[in-house]
Protein backbone atom coordinates (compact mmCIF):
# COMPACT_ATOMS: atom_id res chain seq x y z
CA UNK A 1 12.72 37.45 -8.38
CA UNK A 2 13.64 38.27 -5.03
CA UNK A 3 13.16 35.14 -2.37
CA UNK A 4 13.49 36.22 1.41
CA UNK A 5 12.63 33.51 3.08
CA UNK A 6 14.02 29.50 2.92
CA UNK A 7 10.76 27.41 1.53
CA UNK A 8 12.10 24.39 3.14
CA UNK A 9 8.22 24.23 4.26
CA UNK A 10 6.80 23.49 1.11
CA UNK A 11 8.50 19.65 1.17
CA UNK A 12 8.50 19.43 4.92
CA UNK A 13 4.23 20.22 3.82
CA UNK A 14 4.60 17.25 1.93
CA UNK A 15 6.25 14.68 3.99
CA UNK A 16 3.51 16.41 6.56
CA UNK A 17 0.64 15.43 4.12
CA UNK A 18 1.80 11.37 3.94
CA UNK A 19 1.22 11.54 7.14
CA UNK A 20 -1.87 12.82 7.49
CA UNK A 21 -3.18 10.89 4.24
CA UNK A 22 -2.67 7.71 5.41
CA UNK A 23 1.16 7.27 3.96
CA UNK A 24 2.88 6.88 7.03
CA UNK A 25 5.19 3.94 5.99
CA UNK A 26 6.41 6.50 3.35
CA UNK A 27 8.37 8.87 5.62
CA UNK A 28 11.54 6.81 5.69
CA UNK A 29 14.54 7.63 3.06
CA UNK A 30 14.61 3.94 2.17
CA UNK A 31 14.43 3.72 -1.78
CA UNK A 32 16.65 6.49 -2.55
CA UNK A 33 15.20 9.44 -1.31
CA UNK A 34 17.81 12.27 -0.50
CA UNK A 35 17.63 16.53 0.32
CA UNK A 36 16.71 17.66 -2.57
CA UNK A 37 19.46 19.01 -4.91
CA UNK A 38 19.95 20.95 -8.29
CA UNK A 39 19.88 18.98 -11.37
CA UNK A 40 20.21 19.29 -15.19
CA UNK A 41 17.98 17.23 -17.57
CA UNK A 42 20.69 15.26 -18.34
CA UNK A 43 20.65 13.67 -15.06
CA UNK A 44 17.12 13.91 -14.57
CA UNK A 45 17.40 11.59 -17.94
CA UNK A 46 20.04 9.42 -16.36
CA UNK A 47 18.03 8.82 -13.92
CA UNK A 48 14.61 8.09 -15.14
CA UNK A 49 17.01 5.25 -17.34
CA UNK A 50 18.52 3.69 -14.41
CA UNK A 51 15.25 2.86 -12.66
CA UNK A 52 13.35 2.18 -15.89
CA UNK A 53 11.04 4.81 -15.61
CA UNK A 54 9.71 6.34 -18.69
CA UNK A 55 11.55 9.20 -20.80
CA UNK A 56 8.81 10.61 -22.93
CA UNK A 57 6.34 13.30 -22.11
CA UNK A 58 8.86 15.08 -19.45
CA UNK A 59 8.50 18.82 -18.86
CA UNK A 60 10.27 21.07 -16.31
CA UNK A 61 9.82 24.89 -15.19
CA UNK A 62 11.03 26.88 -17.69
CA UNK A 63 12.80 29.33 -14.99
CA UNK A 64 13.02 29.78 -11.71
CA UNK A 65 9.99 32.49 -11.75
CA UNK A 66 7.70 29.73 -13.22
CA UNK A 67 9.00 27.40 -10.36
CA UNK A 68 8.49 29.66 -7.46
CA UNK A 69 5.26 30.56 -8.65
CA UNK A 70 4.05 26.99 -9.24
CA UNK A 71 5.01 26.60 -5.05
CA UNK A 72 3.21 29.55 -4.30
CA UNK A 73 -0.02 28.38 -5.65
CA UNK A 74 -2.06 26.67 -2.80
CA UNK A 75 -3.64 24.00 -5.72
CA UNK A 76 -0.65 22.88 -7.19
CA UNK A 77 0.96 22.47 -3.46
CA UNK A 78 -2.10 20.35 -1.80
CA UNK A 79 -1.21 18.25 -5.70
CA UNK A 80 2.50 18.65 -5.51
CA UNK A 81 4.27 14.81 -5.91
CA UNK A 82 0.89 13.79 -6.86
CA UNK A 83 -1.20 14.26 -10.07
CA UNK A 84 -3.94 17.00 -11.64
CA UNK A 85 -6.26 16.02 -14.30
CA UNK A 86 -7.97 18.90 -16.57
CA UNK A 87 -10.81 18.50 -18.64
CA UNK A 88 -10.58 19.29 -22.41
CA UNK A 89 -11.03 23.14 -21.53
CA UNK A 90 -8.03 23.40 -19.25
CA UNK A 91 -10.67 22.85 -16.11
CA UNK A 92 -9.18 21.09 -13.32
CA UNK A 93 -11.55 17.92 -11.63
CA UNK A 94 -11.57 18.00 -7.79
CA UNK A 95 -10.12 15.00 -6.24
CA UNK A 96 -9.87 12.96 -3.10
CA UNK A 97 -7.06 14.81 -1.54
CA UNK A 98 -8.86 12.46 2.06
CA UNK A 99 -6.94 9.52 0.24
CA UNK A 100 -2.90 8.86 -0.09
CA UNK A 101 -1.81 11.47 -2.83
CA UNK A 102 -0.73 8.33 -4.98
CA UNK A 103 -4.29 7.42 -5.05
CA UNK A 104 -6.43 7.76 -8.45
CA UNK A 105 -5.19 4.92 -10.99
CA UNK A 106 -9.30 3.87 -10.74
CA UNK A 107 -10.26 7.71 -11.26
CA UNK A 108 -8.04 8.12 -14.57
CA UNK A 109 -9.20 4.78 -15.71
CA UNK A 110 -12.72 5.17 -15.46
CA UNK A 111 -12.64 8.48 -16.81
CA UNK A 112 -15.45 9.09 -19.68
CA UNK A 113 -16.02 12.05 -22.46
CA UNK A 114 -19.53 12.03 -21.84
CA UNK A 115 -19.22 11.62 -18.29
CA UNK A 116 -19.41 14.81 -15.88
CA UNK A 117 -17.39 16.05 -12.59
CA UNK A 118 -16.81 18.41 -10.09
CA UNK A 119 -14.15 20.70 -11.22
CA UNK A 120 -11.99 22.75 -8.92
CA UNK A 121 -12.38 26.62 -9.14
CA UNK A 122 -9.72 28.65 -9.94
CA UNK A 123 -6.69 26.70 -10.87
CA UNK A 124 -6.51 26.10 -15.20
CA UNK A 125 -3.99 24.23 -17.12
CA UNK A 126 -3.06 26.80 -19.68
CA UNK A 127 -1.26 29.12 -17.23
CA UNK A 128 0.76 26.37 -16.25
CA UNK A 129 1.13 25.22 -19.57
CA UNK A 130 2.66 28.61 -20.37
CA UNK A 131 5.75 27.50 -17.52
CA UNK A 132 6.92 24.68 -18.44
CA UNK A 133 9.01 22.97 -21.62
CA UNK A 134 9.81 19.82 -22.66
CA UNK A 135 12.86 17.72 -22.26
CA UNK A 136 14.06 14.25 -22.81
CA UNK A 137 12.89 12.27 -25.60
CA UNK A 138 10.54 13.93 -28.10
CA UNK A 139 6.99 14.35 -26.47
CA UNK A 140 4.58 11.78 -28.10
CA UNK A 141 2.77 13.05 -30.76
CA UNK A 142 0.11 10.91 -31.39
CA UNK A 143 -3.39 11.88 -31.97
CA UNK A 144 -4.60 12.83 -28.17
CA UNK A 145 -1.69 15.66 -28.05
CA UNK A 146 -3.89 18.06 -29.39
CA UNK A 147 -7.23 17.51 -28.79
CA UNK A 148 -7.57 15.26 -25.77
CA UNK A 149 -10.90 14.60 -23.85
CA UNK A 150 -8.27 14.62 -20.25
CA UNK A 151 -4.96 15.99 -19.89
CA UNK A 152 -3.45 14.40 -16.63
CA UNK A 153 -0.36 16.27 -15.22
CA UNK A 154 1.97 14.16 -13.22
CA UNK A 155 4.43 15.84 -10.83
CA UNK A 156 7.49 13.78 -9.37
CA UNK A 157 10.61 14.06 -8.10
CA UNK A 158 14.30 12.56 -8.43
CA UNK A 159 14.67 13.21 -4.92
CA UNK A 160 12.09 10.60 -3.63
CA UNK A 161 13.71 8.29 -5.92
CA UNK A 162 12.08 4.98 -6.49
CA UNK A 163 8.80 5.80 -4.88
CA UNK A 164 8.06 7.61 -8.22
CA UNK A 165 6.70 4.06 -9.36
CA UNK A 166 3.74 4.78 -6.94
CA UNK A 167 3.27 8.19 -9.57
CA UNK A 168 4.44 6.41 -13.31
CA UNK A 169 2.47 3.07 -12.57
CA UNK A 170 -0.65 6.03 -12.99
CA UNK A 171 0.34 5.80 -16.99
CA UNK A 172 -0.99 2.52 -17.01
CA UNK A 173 -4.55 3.87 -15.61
CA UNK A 174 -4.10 5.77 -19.12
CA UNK A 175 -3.32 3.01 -21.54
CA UNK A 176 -5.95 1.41 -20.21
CA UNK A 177 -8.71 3.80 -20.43
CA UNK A 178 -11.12 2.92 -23.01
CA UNK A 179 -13.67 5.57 -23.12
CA UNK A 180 -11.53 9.13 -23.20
CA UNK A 181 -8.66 10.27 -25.12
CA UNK A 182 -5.54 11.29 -22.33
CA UNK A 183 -2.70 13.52 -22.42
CA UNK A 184 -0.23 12.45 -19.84
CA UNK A 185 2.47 15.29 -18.71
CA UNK A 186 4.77 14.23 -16.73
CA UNK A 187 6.07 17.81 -15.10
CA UNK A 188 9.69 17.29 -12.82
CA UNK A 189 9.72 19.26 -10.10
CA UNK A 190 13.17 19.22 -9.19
CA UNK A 191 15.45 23.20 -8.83
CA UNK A 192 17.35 23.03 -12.20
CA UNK A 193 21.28 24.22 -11.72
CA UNK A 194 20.61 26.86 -15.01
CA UNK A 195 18.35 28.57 -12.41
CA UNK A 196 21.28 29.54 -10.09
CA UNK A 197 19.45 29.90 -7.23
CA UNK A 198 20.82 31.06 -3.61
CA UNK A 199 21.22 29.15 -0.93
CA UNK A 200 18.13 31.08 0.86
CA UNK A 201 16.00 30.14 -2.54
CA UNK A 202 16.85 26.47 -2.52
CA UNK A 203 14.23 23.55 -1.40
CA UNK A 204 15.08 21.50 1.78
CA UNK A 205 13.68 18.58 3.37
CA UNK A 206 14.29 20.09 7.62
């Protein structure tokens, strides 16, 4: 796929979005944040160990096409280092994007089958589904993996380093939720160094 433009933008959009969202104390590179670089899922693993975050239900861009066209998507940008959640058909619920994007451990914890919400047009979890694959330690397979009432996608980042605890702590929201059955994904959003991407193709924080 041919990139001919740097998309340095699409992280400097993030850093942009603290900011606006009430976040500001976030902008510093305290807590390991760092440019972001190309990884492997070994070190994505090595690193989820080290800080103690979790190693199950990790799932990464199966190519760079998948990527780029994940960061194209308006949707999944205004939800990037954030989270999504879908309904069981794939529908994804609108959100408080007014609040900080680490918001919603209340939302995903309150969240009820027979309850209804507003659902954001145009943007379904089975094309994204079809982009990513597992790695790490062998996705959970417990009874919600098929047939959940809420799938809740996750996306984080070894480059902002330990403020990924703002995005894991959200699995706790899930455990405990008492009235709905929950998929958590958790998708990395990191360039992978199998991609072999140019230097014009690579994310940078500018």
């Amino acid at each position: 796929m041919k990139i001919e433009m740097r998309i340095s933008f699409f992280v400097s959009a993030f850093l942009l979005l603290l900011v606006l969202n009430g976040c500001r104390t976030l902008l510093g590179f305290r807590y390991g944040m760092t440019q972001p670089r190309e990884e492997t899922p070994e070190k994505l693993i090595s690193f989820l160990t080290k800080e103690k975050f979790p190693v199950n239900d990790m799932y990464l861009f199966a190519d760079s096409a998948c990527y780029f066209k994940a960061l194209r998507n308006q949707v999944f940008r205004k939800n990037m280092l954030s989270h999504m959640v879908f309904d069981r058909r794939g529908h994804l619920l609108e959100r408080d994007t007014n609040k900080c994007q680490w918001a919603g451990y209340d939302f995903i914890r309150a969240l009820n089958r027979d309850s209804s919400y507003r659902e954001c047009a145009g943007y379904l979890l089975d094309p994204l589904l079809d982009c990513i694959q597992p790695f790490g330690d062998p996705v959970q397979n417990d009874s919600v993996t098929e047939h959940p009432d809420y799938i809740v996608v996750i996306t984080w980042a070894k480059f902002i380093g330990k403020y990924n605890q703002r995005l894991f702590v959200l699995s706790e929201a899930v455990r405990e939720n008492r009235t709905a059955s929950i998929r958590l994904i958790y998708l990395n959003i990191d360039m992978q160094e199998s991609w072999n991407l140019s230097e014009q193709q690579k994310v940078a924080i500018q």
